[in-house]
Protein backbone atom coordinates (compact mmCIF):
# COMPACT_ATOMS: atom_id res chain seq x y z
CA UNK A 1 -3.79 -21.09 -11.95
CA UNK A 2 -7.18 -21.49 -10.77
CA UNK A 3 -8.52 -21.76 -7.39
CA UNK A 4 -11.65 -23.36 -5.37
CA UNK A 5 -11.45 -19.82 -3.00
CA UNK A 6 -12.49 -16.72 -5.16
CA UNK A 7 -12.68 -14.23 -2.02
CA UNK A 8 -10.00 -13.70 0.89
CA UNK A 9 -10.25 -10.97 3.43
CA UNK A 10 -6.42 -10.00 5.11
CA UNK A 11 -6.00 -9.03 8.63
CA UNK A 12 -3.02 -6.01 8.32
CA UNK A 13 -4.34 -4.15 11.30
CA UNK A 14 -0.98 -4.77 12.92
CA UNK A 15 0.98 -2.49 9.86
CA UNK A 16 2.50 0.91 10.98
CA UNK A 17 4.61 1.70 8.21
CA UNK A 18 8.19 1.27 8.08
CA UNK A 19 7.92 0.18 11.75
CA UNK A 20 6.57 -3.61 11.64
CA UNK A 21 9.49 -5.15 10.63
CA UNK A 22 9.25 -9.08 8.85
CA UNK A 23 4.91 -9.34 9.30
CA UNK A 24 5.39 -6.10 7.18
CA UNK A 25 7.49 -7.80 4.67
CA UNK A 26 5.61 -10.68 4.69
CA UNK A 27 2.20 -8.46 3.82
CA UNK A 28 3.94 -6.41 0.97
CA UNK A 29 5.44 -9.65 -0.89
CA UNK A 30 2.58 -11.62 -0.23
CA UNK A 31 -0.50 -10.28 -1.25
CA UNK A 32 0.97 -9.15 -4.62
CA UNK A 33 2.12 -12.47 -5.37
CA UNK A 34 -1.47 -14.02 -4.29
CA UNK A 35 -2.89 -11.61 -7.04
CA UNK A 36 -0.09 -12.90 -9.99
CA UNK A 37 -0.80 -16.22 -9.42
CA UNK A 38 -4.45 -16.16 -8.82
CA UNK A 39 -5.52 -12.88 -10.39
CA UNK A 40 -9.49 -14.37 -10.49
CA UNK A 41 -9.20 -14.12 -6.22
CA UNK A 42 -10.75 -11.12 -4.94
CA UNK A 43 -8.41 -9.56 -2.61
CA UNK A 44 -9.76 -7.01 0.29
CA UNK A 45 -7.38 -5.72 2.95
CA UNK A 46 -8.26 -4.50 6.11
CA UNK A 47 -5.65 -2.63 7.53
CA UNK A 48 -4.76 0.59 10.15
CA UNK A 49 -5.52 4.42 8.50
CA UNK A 50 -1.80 5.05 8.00
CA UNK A 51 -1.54 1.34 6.29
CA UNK A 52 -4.37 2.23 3.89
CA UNK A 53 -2.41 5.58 2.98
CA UNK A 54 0.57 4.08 2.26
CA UNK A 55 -0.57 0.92 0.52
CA UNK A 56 -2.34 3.25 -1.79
CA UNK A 57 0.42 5.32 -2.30
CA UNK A 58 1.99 2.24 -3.72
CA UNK A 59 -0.62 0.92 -6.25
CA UNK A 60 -2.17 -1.66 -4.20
CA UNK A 61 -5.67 -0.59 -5.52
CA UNK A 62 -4.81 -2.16 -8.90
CA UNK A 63 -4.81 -5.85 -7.49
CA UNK A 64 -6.43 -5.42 -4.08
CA UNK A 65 -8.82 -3.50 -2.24
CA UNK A 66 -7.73 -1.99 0.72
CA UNK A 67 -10.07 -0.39 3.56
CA UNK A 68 -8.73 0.94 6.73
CA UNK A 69 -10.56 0.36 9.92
CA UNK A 70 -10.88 3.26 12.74
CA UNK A 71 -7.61 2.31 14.59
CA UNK A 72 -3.62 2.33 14.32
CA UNK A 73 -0.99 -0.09 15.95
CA UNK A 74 0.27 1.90 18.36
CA UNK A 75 -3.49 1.87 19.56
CA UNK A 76 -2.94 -1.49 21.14
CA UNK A 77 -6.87 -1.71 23.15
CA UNK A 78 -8.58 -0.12 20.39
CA UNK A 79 -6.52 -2.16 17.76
CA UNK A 80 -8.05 -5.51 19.78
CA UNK A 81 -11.48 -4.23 19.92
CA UNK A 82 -11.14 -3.48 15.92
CA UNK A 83 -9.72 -7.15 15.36
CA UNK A 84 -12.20 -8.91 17.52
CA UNK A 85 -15.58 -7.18 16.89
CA UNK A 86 -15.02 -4.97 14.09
CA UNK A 87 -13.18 -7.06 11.79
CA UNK A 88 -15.06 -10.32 11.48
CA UNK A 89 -18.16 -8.22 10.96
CA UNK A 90 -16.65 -6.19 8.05
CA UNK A 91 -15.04 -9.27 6.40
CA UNK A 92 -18.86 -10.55 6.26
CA UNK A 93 -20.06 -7.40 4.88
CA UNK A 94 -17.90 -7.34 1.97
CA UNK A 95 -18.46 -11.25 1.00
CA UNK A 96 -15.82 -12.59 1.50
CA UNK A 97 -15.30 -16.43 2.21
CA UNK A 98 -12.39 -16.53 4.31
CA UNK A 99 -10.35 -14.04 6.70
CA UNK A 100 -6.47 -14.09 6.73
CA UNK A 101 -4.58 -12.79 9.70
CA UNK A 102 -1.29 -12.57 8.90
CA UNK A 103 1.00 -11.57 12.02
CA UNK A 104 0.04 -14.01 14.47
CA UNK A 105 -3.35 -12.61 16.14
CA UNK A 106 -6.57 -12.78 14.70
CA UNK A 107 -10.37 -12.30 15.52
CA UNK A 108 -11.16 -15.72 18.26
CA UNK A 109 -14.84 -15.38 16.78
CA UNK A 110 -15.97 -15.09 13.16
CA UNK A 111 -19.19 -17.24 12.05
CA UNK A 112 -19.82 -17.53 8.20
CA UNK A 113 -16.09 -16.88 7.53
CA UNK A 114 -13.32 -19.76 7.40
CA UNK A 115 -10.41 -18.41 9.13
CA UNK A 116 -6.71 -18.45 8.78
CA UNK A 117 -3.69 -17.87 10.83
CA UNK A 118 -0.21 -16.80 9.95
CA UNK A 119 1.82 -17.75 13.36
CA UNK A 120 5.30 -16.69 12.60
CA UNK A 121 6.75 -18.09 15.84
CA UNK A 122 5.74 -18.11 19.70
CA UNK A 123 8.92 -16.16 21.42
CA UNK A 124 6.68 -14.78 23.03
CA UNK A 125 5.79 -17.59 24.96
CA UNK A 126 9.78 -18.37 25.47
CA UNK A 127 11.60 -15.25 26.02
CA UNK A 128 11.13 -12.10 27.87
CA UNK A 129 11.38 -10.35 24.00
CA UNK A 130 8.32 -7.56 24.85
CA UNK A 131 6.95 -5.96 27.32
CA UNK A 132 4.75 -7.90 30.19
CA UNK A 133 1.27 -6.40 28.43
CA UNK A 134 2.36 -6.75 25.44
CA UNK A 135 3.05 -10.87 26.23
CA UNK A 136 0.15 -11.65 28.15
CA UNK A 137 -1.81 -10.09 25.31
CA UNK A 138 -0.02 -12.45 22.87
CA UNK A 139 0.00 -15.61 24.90
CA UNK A 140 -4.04 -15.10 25.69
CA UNK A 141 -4.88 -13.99 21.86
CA UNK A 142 -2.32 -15.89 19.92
CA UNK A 143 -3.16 -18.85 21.58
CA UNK A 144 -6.86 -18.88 21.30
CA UNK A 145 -6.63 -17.71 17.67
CA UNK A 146 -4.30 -20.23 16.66
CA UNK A 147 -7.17 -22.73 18.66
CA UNK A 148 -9.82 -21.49 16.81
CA UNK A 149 -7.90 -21.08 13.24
CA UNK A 150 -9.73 -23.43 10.20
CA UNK A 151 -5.85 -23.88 8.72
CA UNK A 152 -2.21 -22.57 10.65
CA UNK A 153 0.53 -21.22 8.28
CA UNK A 154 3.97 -20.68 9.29
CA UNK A 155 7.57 -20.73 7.12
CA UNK A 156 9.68 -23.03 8.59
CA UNK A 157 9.11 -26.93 10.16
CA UNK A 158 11.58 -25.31 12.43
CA UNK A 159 8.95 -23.16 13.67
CA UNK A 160 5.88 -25.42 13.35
CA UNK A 161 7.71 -28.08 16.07
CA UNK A 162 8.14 -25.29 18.32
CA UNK A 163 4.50 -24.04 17.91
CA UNK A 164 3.01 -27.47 18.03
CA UNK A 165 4.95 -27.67 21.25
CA UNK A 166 4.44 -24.84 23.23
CA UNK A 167 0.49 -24.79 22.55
CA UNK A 168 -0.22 -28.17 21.94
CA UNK A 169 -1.01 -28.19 18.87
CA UNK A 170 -1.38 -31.16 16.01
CA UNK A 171 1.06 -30.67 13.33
CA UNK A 172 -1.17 -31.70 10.80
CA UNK A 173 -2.93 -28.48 11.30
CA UNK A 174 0.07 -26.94 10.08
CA UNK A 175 1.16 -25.99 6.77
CA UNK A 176 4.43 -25.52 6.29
CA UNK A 177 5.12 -22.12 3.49
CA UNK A 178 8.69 -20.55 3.75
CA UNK A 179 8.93 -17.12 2.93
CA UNK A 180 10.66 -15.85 -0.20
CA UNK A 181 12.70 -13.69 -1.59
CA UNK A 182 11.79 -10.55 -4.53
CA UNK A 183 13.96 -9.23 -7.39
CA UNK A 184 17.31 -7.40 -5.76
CA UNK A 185 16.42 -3.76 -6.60
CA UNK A 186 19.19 -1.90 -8.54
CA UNK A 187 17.98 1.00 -9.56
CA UNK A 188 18.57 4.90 -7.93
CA UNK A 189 20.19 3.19 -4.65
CA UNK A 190 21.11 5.57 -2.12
CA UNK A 191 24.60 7.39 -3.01
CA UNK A 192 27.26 5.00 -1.48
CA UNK A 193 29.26 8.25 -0.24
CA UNK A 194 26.17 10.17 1.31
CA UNK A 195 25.04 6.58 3.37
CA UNK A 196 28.75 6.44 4.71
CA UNK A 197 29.02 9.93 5.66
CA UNK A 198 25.92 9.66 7.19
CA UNK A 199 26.55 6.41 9.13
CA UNK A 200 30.48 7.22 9.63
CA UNK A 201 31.64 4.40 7.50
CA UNK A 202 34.60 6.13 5.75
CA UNK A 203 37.43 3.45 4.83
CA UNK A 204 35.33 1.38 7.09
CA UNK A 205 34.15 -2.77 6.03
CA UNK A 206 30.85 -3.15 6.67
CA UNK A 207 29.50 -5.55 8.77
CA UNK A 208 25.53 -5.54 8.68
CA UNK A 209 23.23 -6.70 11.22
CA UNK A 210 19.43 -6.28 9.77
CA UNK A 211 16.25 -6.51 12.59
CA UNK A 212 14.40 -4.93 15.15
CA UNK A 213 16.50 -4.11 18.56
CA UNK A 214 15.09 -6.76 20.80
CA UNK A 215 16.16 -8.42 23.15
CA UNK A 216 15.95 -12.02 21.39
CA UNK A 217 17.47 -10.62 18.24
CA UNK A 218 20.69 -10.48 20.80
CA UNK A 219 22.34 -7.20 19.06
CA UNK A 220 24.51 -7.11 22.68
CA UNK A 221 26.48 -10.20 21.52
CA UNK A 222 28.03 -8.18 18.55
CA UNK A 223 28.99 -5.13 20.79
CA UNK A 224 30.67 -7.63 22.91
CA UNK A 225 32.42 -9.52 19.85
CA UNK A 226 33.35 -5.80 18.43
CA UNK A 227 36.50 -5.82 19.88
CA UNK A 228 37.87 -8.79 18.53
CA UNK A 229 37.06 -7.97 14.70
CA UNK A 230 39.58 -6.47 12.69
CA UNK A 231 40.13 -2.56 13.38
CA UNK A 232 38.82 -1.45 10.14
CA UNK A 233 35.36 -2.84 10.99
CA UNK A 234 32.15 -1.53 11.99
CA UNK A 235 28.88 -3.19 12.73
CA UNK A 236 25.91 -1.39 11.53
CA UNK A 237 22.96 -2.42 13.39
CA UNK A 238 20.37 -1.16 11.31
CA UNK A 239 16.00 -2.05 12.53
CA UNK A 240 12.91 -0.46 14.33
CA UNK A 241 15.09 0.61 17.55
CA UNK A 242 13.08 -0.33 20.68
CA UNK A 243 13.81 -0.14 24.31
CA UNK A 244 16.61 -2.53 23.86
CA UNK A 245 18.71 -0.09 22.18
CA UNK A 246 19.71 1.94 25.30
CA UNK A 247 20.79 -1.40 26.60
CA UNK A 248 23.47 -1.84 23.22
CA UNK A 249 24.11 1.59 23.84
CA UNK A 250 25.21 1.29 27.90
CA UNK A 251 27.14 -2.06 26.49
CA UNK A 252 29.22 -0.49 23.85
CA UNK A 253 30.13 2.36 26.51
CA UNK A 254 30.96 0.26 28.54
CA UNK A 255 33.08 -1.76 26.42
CA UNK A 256 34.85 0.75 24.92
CA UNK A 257 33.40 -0.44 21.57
CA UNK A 258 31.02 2.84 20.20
CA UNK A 259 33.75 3.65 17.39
CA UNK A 260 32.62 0.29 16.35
CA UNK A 261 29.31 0.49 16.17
CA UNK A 262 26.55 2.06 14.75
CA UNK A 263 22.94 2.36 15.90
CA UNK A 264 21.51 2.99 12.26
CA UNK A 265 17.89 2.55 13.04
CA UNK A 266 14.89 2.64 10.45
CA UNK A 267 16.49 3.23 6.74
CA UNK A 268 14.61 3.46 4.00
CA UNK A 269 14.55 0.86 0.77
CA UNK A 270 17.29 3.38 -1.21
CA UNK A 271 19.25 3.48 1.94
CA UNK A 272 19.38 -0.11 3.02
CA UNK A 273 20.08 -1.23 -0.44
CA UNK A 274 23.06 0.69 -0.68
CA UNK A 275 24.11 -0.58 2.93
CA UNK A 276 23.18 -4.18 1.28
CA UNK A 277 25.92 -3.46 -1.39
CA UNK A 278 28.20 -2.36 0.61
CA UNK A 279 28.31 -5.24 3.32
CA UNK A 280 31.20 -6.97 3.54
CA UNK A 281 28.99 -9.40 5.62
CA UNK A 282 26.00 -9.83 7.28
CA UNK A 283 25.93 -10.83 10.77
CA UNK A 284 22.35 -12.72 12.99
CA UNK A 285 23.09 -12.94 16.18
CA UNK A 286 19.54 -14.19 16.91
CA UNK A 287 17.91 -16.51 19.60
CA UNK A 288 14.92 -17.72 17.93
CA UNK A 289 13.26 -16.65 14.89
CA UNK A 290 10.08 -18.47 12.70
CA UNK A 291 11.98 -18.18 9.25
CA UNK A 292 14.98 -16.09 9.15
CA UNK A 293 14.32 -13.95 6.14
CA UNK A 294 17.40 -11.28 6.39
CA UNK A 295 19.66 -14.64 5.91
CA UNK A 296 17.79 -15.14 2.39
CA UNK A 297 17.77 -11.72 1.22
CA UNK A 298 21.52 -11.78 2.32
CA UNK A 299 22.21 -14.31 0.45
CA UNK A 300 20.22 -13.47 -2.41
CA UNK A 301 22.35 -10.39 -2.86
CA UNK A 302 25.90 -12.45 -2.86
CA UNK A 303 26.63 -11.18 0.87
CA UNK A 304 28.58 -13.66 2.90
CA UNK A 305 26.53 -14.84 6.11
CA UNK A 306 27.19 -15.20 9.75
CA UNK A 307 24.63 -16.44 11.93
CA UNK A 308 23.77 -18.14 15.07
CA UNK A 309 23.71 -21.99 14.96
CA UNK A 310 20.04 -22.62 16.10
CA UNK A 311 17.78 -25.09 14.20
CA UNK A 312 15.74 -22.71 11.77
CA UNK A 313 18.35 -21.13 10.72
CA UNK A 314 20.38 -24.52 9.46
CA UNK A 315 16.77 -25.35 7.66
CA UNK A 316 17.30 -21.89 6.03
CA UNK A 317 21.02 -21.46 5.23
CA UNK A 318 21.91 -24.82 4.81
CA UNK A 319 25.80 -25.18 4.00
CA UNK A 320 26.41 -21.36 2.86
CA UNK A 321 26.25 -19.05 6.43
CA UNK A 322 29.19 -19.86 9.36
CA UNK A 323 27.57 -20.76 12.24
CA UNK A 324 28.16 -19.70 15.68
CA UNK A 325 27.16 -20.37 19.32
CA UNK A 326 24.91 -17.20 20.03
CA UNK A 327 26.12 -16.93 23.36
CA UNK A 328 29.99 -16.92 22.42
CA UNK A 329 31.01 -13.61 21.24
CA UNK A 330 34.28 -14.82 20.41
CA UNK A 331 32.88 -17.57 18.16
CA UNK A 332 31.10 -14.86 16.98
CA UNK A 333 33.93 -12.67 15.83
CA UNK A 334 35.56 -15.53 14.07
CA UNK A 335 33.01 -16.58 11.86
CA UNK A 336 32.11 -12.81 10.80
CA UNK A 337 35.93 -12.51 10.34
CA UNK A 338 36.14 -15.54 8.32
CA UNK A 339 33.35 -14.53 6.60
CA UNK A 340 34.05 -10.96 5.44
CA UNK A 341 34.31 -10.50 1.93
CA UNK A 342 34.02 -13.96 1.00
CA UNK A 343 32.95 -14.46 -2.65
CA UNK A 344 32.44 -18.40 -2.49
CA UNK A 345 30.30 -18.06 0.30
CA UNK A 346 28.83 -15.22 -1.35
CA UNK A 347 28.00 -17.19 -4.41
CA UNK A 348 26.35 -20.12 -2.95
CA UNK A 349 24.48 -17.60 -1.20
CA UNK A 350 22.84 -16.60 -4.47
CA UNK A 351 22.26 -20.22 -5.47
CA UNK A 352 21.00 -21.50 -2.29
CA UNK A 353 18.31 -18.01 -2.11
CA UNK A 354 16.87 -18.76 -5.32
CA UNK A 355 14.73 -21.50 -3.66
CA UNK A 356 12.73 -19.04 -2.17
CA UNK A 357 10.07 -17.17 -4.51
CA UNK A 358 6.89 -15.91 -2.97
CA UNK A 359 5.31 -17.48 -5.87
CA UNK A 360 5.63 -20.61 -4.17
CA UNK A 361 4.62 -18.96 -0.80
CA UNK A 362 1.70 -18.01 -2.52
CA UNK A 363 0.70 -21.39 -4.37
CA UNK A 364 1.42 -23.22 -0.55
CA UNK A 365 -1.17 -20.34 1.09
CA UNK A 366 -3.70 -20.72 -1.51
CA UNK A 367 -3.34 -24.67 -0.15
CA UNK A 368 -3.97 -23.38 3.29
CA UNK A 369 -6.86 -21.71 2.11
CA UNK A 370 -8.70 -24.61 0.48
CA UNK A 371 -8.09 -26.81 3.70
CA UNK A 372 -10.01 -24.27 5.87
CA UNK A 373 -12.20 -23.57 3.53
CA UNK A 374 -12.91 -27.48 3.61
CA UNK A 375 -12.78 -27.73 7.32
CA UNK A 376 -15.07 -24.53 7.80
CA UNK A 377 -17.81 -26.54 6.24
């Protein structure tokens, strides 16, 4: 498949490894599926030092190439200055035509270069989620990138109404790519006996709950719907833990609930495979997300879904998950109850994820590409 853009610059200074949750994802399925379906594209990522290690490590320099600039996430000032002054500048000193950024910030200035802008979602701009520097960075930036931007992407209409509402933006300069789904892995999964001995899941149903303690990701709903699941289930809350973990923690002390649940934090692929195989069901208690993509890969692996009713997760799921109010914790506990081990469900699951291929996320952002690069003239 050919294209009119042959060179495309990617903003990954936001990747710490392991630690950046879905804008990681969305990087490592991505960019290898941009280079499959238009192998004639140069590719150059610009990413942190310990995202240029561990892209490396995994082959990335046989369909990309990766440079790090001098800065790391957790760097948050210096990571700015890098993405405002030192990025555009680099981008123009490798060729390129056009600069991606793909987790929601991006470089406000950038002559000579059309740019691009991934904007997964604005919670920022509706719930207390992060920290108060961390939001005023991302209403200030986000905003004026996403201003400034030749072409917006993000996965779900869902998602672009909100956007196009909270900044005031014209949905026509949206275009609309969901997210997809890779292969299920199979092979050398983690050891089913050492995860449960690890996690305390002995002659325990799994109920798994996959994403970043935050406070919008609502994690305190299933402490409080704990008690009302059958006794042989746990919850295994298992994401990045932030400073919204002490707060699950206090709650299921409180409660009563800790034999119930378990604070898994960051697993790695081998690990959270084996978990995947193991679930009985998995449970999204969320308030707002731009896509969902836990649901799909869920689904993708036959695991029955629970999950709140909001409206980007109905343009997701469709039919398959059982929906609940995300404020009810009883309603909660009855549709993970209803759900667990439920092989229909679970089978329509697999059907309904097969829509989702990041070959078609990568066919709808080469689209994006060509419109900015058309605008940028």
């Amino acid at each position: 498949m050919q294209s009119a853009v042959k060179s495309v610059a990617l903003n990954a200074l936001f990747l710490e490894p392991g630690e950046s949750g879905g804008p990681e994802t969305y990087l490592r399925e991505l960019v290898p599926a941009l280079a499959r379906e238009y192998p004639e594209v140069r590719l150059v990522v610009f990413t942190t030092g310990r995202g240029r290690s561990a892209l490396s490590r995994d082959g990335w320099g046989d369909f990309a190439d990766v440079r790090s600039l001098p800065t790391e996430e957790h760097r948050r000032v210096r990571r700015q200055l890098c993405e405002q002054l030192a990025l555009p500048v680099a981008a123009r000193r490798v060729g390129v035509e056009l600069l991606h950024s793909l987790a929601n910030t991006g470089p406000l200035h950038g002559p000579g270069l059309a740019k691009v802008l991934t904007l997964h979602d604005v919670i920022f701009a509706q719930l207390a989620t992060f920290g108060r520097a961390t939001t005023w960075g991302l209403n200030r930036v986000a905003l004026g990138a996403a201003r400034r931007a030749d072409s917006l992407i993000t996965a779900s209409a869902s998602a672009r109404d909100e956007i196009c509402s909270v900044l005031r933006l014209d949905p026509a300069r949206l275009t609309v790519v969901p997210h997809g789904v890779g292969p299920v892995p199979r092979a050398d999964p983690a050891d089913e006996a050492v995860v449960r001995a690890k996690l305390g899941l002995e002659r325990r149903r799994v109920v798994l709950c996959l994403a970043a303690l935050r406070p919008h990701k609502n994690q305190g709903l299933l402490v409080r719907a704990a008690g009302s699941l059958p006794d042989d289930v746990a919850i295994v809350l298992a994401g990045h833990q932030e400073p919204y973990v002490e707060r699950v923690k206090e709650l299921a002390s409180e409660l009563a609930v800790t034999d119930r649940v378990r604070v898994a934090g960051y697993l790695d692929d081998p690990e959270l495979e084996r978990l995947w195989s193991m679930a009985d069901c998995g449970v999204f208690p969320t308030l707002a997300e731009g896509f969902g993509l836990p649901i799909v890969e869920g689904m993708a692996r036959g695991v029955p879904i629970a999950c709140s009713d909001i409206p980007v997760l109905r343009e997701v799921g469709g039919d398959v998950p059982r929906y609940f109010e995300p404020h009810d914790p009883a309603a909660a506990a009855a549709a993970i109850t209803a759900s667990l081990g439920d092989r229909e469900r679970g089978r329509l699951g697999v059907e309904r994820a097969s829509r989702f291929t990041w070959s078609d996320a990568a066919r709808g952002t080469m689209e994006a590409y060509e419109r900015a690069s058309i605008a940028s003239r």
